[in-house]
C-alpha atoms as a PDB file:
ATOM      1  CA  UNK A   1       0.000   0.000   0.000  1.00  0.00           C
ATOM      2  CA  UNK A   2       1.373   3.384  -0.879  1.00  0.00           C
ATOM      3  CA  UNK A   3       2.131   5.934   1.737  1.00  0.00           C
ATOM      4  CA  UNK A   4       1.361   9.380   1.927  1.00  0.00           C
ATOM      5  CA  UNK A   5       3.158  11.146  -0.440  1.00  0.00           C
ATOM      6  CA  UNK A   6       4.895  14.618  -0.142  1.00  0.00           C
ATOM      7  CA  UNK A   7       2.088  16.742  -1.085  1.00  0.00           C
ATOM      8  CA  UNK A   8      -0.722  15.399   1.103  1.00  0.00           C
ATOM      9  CA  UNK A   9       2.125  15.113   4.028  1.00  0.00           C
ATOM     10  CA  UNK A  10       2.467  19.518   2.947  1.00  0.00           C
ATOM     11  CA  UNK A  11      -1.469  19.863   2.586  1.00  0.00           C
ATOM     12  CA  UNK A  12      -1.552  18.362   6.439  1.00  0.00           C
ATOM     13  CA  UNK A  13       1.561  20.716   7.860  1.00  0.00           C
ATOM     14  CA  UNK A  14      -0.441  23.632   6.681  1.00  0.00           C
ATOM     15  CA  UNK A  15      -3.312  22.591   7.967  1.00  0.00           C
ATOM     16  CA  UNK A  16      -2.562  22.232  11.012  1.00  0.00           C
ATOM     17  CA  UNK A  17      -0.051  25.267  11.562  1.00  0.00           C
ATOM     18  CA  UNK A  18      -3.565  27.424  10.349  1.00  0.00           C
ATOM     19  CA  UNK A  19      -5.477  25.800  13.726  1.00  0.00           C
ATOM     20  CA  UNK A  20      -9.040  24.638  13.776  1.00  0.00           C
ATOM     21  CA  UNK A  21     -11.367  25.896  11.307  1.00  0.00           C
ATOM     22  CA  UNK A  22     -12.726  29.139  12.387  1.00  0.00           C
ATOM     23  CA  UNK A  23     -16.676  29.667  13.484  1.00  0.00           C
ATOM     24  CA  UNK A  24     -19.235  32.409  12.952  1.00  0.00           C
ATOM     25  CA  UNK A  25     -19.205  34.671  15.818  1.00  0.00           C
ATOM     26  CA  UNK A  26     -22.763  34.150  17.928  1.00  0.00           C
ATOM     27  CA  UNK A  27     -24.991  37.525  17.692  1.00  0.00           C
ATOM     28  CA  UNK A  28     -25.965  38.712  20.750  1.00  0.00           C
ATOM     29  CA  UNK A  29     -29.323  40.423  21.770  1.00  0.00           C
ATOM     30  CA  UNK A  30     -29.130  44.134  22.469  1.00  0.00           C
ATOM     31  CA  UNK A  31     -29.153  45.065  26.374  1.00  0.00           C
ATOM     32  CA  UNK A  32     -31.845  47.356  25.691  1.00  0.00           C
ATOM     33  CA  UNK A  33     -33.995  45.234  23.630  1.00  0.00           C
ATOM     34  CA  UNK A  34     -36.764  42.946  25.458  1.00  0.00           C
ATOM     35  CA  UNK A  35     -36.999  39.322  25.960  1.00  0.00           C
ATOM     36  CA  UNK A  36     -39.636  38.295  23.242  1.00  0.00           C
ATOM     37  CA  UNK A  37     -41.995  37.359  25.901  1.00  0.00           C
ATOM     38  CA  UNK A  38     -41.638  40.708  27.381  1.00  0.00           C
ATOM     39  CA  UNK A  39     -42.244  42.422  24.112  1.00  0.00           C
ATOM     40  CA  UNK A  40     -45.005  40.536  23.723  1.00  0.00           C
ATOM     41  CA  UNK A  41     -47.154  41.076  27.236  1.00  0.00           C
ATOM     42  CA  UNK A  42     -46.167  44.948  26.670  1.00  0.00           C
ATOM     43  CA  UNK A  43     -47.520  44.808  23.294  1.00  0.00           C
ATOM     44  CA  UNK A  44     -51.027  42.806  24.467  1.00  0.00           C
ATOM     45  CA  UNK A  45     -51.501  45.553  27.206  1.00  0.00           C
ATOM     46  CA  UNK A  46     -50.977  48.149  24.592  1.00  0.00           C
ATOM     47  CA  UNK A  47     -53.828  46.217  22.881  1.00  0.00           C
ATOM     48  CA  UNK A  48     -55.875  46.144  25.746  1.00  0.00           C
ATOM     49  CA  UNK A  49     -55.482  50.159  27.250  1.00  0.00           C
ATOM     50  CA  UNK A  50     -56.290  51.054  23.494  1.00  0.00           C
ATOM     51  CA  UNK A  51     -59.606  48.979  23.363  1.00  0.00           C
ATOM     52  CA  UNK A  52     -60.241  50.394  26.828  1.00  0.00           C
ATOM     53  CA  UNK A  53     -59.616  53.918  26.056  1.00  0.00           C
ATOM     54  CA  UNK A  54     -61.665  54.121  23.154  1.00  0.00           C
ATOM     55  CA  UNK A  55     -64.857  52.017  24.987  1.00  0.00           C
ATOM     56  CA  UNK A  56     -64.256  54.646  27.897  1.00  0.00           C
ATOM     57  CA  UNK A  57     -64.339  57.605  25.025  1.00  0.00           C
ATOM     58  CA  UNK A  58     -67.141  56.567  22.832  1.00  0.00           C
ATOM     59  CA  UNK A  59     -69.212  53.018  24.795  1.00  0.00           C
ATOM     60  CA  UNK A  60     -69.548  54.343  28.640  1.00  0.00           C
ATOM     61  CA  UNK A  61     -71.879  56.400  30.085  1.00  0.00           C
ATOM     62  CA  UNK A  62     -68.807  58.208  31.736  1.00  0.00           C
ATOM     63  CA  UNK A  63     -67.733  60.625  29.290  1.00  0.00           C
ATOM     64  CA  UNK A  64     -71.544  61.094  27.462  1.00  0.00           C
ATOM     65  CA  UNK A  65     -72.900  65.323  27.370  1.00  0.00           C
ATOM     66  CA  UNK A  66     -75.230  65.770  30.114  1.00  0.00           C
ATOM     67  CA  UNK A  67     -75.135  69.599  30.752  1.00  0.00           C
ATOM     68  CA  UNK A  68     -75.081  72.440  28.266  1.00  0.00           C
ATOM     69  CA  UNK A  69     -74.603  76.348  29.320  1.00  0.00           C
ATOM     70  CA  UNK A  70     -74.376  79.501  28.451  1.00  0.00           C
ATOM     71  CA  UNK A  71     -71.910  82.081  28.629  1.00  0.00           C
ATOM     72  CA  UNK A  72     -71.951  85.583  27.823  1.00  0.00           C
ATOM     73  CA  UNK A  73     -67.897  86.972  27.786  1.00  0.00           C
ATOM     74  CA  UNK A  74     -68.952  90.458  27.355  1.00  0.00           C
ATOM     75  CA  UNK A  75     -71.342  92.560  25.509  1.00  0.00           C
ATOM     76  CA  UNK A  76     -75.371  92.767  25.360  1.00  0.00           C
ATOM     77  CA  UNK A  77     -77.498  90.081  26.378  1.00  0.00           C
ATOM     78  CA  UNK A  78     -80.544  90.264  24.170  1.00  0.00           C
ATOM     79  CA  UNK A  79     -80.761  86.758  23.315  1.00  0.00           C
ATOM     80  CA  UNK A  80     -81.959  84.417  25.989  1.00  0.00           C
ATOM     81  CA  UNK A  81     -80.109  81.406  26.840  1.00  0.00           C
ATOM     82  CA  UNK A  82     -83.273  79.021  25.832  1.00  0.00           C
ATOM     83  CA  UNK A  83     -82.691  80.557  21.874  1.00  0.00           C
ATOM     84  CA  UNK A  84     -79.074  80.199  22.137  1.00  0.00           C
ATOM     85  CA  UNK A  85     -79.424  76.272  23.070  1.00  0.00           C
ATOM     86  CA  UNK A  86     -82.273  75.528  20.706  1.00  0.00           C
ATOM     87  CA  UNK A  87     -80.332  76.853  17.885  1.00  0.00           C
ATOM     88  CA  UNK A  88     -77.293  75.165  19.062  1.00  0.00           C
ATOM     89  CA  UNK A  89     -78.943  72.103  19.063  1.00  0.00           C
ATOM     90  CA  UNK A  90     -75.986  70.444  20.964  1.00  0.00           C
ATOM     91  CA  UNK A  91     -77.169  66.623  21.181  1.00  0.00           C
ATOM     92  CA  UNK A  92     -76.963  65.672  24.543  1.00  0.00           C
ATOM     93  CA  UNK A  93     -76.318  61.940  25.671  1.00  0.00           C
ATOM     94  CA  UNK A  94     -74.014  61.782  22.732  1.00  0.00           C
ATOM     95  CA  UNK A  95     -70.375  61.065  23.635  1.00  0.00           C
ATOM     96  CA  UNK A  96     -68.344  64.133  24.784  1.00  0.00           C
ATOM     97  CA  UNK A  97     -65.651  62.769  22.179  1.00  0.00           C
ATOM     98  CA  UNK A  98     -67.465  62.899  19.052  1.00  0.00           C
ATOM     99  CA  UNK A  99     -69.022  66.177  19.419  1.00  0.00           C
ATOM    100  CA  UNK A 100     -68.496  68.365  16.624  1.00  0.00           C
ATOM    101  CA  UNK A 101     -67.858  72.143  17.506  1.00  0.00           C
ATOM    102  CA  UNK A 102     -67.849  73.546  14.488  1.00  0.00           C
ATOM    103  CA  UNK A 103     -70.894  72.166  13.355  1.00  0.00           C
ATOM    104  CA  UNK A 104     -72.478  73.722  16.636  1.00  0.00           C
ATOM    105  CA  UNK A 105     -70.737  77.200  16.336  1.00  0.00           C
ATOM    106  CA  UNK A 106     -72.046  77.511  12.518  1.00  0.00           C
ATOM    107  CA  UNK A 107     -75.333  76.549  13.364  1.00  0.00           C
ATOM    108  CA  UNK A 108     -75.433  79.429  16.582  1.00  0.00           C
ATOM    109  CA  UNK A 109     -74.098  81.917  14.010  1.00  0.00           C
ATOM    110  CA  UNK A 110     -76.372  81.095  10.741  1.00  0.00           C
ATOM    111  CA  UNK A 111     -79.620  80.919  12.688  1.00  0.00           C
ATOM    112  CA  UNK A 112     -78.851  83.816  15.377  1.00  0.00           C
ATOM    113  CA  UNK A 113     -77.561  86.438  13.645  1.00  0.00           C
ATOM    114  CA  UNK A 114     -77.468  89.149  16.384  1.00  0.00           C
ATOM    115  CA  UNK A 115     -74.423  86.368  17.470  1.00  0.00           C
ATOM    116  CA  UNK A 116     -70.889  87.943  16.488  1.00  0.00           C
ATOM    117  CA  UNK A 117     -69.057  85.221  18.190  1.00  0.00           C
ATOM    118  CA  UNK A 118     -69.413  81.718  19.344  1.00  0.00           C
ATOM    119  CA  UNK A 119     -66.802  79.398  21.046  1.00  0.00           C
ATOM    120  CA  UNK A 120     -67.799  75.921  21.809  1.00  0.00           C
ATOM    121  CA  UNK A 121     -65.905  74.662  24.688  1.00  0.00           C
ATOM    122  CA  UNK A 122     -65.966  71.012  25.995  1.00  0.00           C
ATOM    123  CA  UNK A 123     -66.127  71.329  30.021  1.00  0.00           C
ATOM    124  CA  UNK A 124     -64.880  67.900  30.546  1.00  0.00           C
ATOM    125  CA  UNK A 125     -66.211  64.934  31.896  1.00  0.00           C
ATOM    126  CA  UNK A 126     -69.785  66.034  30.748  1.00  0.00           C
ATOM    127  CA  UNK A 127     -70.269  69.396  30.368  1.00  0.00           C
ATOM    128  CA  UNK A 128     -70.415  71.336  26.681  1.00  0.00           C
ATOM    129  CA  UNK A 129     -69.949  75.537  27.587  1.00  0.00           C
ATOM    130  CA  UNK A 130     -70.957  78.145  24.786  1.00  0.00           C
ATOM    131  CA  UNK A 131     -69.101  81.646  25.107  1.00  0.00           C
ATOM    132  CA  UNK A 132     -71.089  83.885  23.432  1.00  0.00           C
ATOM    133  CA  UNK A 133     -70.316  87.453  22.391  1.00  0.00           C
ATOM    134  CA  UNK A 134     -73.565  89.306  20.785  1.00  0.00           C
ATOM    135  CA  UNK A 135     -73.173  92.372  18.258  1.00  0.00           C
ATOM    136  CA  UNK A 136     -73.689  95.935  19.509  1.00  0.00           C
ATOM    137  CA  UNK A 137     -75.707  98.196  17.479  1.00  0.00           C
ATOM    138  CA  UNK A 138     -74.037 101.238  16.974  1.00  0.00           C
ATOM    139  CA  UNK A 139     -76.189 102.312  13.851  1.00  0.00           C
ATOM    140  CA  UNK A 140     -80.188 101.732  12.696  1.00  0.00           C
ATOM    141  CA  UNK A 141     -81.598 101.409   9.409  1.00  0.00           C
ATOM    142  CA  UNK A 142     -85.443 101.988   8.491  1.00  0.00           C
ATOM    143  CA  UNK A 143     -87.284  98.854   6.688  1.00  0.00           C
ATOM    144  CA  UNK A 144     -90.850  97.779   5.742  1.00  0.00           C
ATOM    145  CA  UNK A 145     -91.210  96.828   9.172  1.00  0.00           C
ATOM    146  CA  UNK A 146     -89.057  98.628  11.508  1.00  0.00           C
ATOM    147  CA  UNK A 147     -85.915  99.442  12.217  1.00  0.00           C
ATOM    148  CA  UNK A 148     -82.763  97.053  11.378  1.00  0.00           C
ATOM    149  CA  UNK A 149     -79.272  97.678  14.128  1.00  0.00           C
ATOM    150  CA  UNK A 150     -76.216  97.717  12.443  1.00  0.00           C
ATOM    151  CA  UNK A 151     -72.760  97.047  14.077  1.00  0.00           C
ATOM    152  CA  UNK A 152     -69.747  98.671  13.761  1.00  0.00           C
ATOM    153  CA  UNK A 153     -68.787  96.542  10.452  1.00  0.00           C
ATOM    154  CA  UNK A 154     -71.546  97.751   9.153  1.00  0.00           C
ATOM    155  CA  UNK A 155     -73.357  94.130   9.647  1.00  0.00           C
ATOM    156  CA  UNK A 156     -77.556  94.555   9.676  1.00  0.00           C
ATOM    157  CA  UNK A 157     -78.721  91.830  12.465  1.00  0.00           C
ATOM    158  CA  UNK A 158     -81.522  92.513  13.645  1.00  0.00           C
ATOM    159  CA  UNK A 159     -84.734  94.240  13.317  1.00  0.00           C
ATOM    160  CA  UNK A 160     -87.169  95.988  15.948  1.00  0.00           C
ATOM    161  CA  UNK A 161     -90.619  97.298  15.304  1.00  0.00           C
ATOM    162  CA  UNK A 162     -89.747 101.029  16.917  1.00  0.00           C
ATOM    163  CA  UNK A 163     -86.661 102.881  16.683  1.00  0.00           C
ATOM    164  CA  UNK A 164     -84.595 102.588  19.156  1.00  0.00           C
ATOM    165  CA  UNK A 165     -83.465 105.445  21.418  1.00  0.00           C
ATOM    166  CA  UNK A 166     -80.108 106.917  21.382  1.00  0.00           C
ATOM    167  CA  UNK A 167     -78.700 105.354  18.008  1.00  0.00           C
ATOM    168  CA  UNK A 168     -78.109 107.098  15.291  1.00  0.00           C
ATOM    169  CA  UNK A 169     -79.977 107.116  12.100  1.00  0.00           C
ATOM    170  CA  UNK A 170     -78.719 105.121   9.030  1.00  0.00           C
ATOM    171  CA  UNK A 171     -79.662 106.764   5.421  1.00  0.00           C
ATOM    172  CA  UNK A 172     -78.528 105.384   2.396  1.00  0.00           C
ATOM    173  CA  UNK A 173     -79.819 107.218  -0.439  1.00  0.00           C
ATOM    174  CA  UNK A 174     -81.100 105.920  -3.708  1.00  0.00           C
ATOM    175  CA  UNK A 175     -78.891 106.017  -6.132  1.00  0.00           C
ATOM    176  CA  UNK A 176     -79.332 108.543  -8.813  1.00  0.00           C
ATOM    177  CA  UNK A 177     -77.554 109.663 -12.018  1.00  0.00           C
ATOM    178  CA  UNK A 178     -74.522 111.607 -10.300  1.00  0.00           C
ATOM    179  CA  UNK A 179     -73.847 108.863  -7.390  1.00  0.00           C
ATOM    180  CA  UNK A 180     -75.496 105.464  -9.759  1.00  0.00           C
ATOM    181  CA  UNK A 181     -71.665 104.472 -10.532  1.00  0.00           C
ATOM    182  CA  UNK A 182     -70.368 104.280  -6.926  1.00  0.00           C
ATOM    183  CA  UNK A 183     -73.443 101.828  -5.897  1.00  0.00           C
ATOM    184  CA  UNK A 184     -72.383  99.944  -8.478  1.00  0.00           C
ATOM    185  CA  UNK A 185     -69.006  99.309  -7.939  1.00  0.00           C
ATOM    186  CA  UNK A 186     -69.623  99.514  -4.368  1.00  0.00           C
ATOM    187  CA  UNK A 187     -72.520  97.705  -3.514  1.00  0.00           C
ATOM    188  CA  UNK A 188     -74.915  98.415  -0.419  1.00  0.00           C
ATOM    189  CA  UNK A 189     -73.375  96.134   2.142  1.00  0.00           C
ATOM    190  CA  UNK A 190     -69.498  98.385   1.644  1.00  0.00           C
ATOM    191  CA  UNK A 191     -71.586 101.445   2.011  1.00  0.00           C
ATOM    192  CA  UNK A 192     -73.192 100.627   4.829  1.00  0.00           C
ATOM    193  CA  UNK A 193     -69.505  99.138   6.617  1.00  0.00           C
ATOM    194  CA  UNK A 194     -68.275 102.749   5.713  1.00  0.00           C
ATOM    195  CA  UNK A 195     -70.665 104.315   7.195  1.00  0.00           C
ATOM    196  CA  UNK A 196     -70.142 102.627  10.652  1.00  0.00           C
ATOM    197  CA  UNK A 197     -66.421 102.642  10.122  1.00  0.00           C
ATOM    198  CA  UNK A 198     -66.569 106.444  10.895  1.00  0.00           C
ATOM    199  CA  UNK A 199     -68.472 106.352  13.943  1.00  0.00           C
ATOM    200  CA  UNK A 200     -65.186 104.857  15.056  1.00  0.00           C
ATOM    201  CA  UNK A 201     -62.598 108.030  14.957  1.00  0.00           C
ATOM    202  CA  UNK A 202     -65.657 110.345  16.212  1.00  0.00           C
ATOM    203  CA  UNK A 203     -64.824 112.707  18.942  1.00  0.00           C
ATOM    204  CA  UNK A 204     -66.670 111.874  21.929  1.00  0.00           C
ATOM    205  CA  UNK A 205     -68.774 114.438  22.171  1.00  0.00           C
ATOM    206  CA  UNK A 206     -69.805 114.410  18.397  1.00  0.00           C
ATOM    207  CA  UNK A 207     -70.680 110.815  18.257  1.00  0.00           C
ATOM    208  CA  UNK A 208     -73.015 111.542  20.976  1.00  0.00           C
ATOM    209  CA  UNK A 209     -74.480 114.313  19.566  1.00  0.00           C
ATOM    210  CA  UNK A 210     -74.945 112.651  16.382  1.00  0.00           C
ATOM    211  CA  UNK A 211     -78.457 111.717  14.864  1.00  0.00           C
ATOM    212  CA  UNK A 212     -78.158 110.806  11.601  1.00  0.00           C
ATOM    213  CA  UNK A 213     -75.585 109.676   8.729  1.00  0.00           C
ATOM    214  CA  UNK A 214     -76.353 109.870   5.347  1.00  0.00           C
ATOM    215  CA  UNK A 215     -74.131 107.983   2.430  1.00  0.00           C
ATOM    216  CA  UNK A 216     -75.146 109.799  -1.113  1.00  0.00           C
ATOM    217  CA  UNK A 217     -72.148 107.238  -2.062  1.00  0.00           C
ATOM    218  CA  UNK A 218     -68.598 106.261  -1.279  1.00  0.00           C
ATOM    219  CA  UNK A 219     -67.403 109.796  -0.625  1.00  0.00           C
ATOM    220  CA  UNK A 220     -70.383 111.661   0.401  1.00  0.00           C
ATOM    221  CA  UNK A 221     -70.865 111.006   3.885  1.00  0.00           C
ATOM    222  CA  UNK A 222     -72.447 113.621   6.079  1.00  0.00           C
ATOM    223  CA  UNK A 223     -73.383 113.380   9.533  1.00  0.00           C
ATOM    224  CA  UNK A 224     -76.028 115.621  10.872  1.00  0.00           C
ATOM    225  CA  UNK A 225     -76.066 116.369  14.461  1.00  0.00           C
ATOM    226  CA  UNK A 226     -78.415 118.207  16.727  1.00  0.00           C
ATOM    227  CA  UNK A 227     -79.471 121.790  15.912  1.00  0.00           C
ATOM    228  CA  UNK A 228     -79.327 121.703  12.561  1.00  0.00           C
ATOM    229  CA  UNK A 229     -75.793 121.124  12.328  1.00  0.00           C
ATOM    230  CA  UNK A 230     -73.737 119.185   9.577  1.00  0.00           C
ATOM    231  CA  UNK A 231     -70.239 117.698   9.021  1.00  0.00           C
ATOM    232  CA  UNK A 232     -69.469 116.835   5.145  1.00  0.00           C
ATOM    233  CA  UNK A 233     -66.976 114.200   5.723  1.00  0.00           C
ATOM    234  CA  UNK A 234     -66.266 112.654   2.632  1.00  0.00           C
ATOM    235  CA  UNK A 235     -65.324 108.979   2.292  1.00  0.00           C
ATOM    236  CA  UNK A 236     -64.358 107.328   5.001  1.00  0.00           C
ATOM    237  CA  UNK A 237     -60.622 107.157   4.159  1.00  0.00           C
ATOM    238  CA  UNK A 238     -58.202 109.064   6.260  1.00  0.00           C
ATOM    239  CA  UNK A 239     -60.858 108.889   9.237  1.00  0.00           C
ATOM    240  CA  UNK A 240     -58.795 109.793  11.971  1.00  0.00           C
ATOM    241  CA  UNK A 241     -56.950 113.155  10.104  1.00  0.00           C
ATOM    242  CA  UNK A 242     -60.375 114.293   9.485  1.00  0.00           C
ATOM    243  CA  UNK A 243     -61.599 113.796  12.897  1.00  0.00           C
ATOM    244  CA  UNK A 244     -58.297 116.172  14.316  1.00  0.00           C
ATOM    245  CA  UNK A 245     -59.433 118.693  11.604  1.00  0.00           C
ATOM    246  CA  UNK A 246     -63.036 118.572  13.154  1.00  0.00           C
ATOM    247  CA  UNK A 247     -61.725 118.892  16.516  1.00  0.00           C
ATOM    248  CA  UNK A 248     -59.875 122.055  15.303  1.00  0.00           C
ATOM    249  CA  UNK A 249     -62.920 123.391  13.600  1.00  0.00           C
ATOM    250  CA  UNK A 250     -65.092 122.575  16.988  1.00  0.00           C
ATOM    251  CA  UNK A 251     -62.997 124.996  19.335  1.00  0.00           C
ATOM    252  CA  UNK A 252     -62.241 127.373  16.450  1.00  0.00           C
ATOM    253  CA  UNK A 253     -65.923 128.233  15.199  1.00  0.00           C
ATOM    254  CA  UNK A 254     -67.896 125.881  17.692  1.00  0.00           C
ATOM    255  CA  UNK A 255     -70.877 128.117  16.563  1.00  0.00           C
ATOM    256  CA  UNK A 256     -70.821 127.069  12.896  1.00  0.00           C
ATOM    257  CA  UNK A 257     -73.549 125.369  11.421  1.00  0.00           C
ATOM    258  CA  UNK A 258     -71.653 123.217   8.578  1.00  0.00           C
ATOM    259  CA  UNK A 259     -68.499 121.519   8.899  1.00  0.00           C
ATOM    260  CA  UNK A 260     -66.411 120.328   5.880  1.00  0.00           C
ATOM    261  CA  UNK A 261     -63.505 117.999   6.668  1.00  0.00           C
ATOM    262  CA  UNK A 262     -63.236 116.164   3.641  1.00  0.00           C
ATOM    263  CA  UNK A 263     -60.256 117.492   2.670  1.00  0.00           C
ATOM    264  CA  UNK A 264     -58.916 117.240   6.670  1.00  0.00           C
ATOM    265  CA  UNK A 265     -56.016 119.411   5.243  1.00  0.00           C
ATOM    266  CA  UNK A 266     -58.286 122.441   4.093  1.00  0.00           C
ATOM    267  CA  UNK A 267     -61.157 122.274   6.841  1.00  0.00           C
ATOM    268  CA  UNK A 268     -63.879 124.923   6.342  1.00  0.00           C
ATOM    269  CA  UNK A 269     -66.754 126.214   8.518  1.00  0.00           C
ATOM    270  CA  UNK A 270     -69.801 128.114   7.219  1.00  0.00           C
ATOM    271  CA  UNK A 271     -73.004 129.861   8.621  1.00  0.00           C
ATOM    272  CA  UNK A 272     -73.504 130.551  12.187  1.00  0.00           C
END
């Protein structure tokens, strides 16, 4: 029988100078990672504070609307709080988590228009609060049938069968053939929000003597106050320069009868 021949005795030597064959090293499991079972019971009471959480939000009787109020932040209170929750229509026994504000606040404002604001606040467990903020009239406008309060944008929201006492008078003139262009480019609803924008830069003590303001068009406004006396003021642009000039006029010729500020750079006074 041959022996082992000179190669296979080399193949052998080089074998075994290299050492035992090497092994993949073991991977090891981070620290931070959990045991499998671990991950597991963490993940089923995940599952089962979930389910909970959303029974306890939308299934109990925990967390359903039972009361529904009425909050006035400032302002009139004309409205009484029985209107305010019929129009709000907030459905009570429904859970507190699927109520939908908006939907509340839009209905308040579409069907209660004297309602400049509305905030629907959840008062949690079971309570739903409405802050309400009502508009103030500081203009009124004759109708058919009464007398419509406008705010200061100039917003008609009401109407009342008398006039009421201490607001000033709203006239908006038909248009004719000098003023026909400005109502049509302007409309009636930007005439009227002029019109109450100016009340805002009145002096004190003109705004309460003030009975009536009359828009011809954009920039014929006049305001006529007691006695007979008038103030041409123009459009309502540069508001608060022409109220200055008025003040000027006032302890200049306080005895005038006409006032013409709309040109607050050039004021003029005449009769008296």
């Amino acid at each position: 029988m041959a022996g082992v021949t000179t190669a296979e005795r080399g193949g052998e030597r080089r074998q075994s100078d290299a050492g035992p064959p090497s092994r993949r090293p073991t991977r090891r499991r981070p620290a931070w990672l959990p045991r499998p079972r671990v991950l597991l019971a963490w993940t089923v009471l995940a599952a089962l504070l979930g389910g909970f959480g959303t029974w306890a939000l939308y299934g109990s009787d925990w967390l359903r609307i039972d009361r529904v109020s009425v909050n006035w932040t400032e302002g009139p209170r004309e409205l009484t709080e029985e209107e305010i929750l019929t129009a709000a229509a907030v459905p009570v026994g429904s859970p507190m988590a699927s109520l939908d504000k908006g939907a509340v606040g839009a209905r308040l404002l579409a069907e209660l228009p004297r309602l400049d604001s509305v905030r629907v606040v959840r008062a949690w467990p079971d309570g739903v609060s409405l802050k309400v903020v009502e508009r103030v009239a500081v203009l009124q406008e004759a109708t058919a049938d009464g007398f419509a309060e406008v705010d200061d944008d100039g917003v008609a929201f009401a109407e009342n069968p008398a006039e009421l006492d201490g607001v000033p008078l709203l006239e908006l003139r038909e248009p004719t053939a000098g003023n026909d262009a400005s109502w049509r480019r302007f409309g009636e609803e930007r005439l009227r929000a002029e019109a109450a924008s100016v009340l805002a830069a009145l002096p004190g003590e003109v705004r309460d003597d003030l009975r009536v303001v009359s828009v011809a068009s954009f920039d014929a406004i006049t305001l006529e106050l007691s006695q007979d006396r008038t103030i041409h003021w123009g459009s309502a642009e540069d508001s608060d320069a022409k109220a200055d000039a008025l003040r000027t006029l006032f302890n200049a010729a306080g005895d005038a009868r006409h006032f013409d500020v709309s040109a607050p750079s050039v004021p003029a006074t005449s009769g008296g």
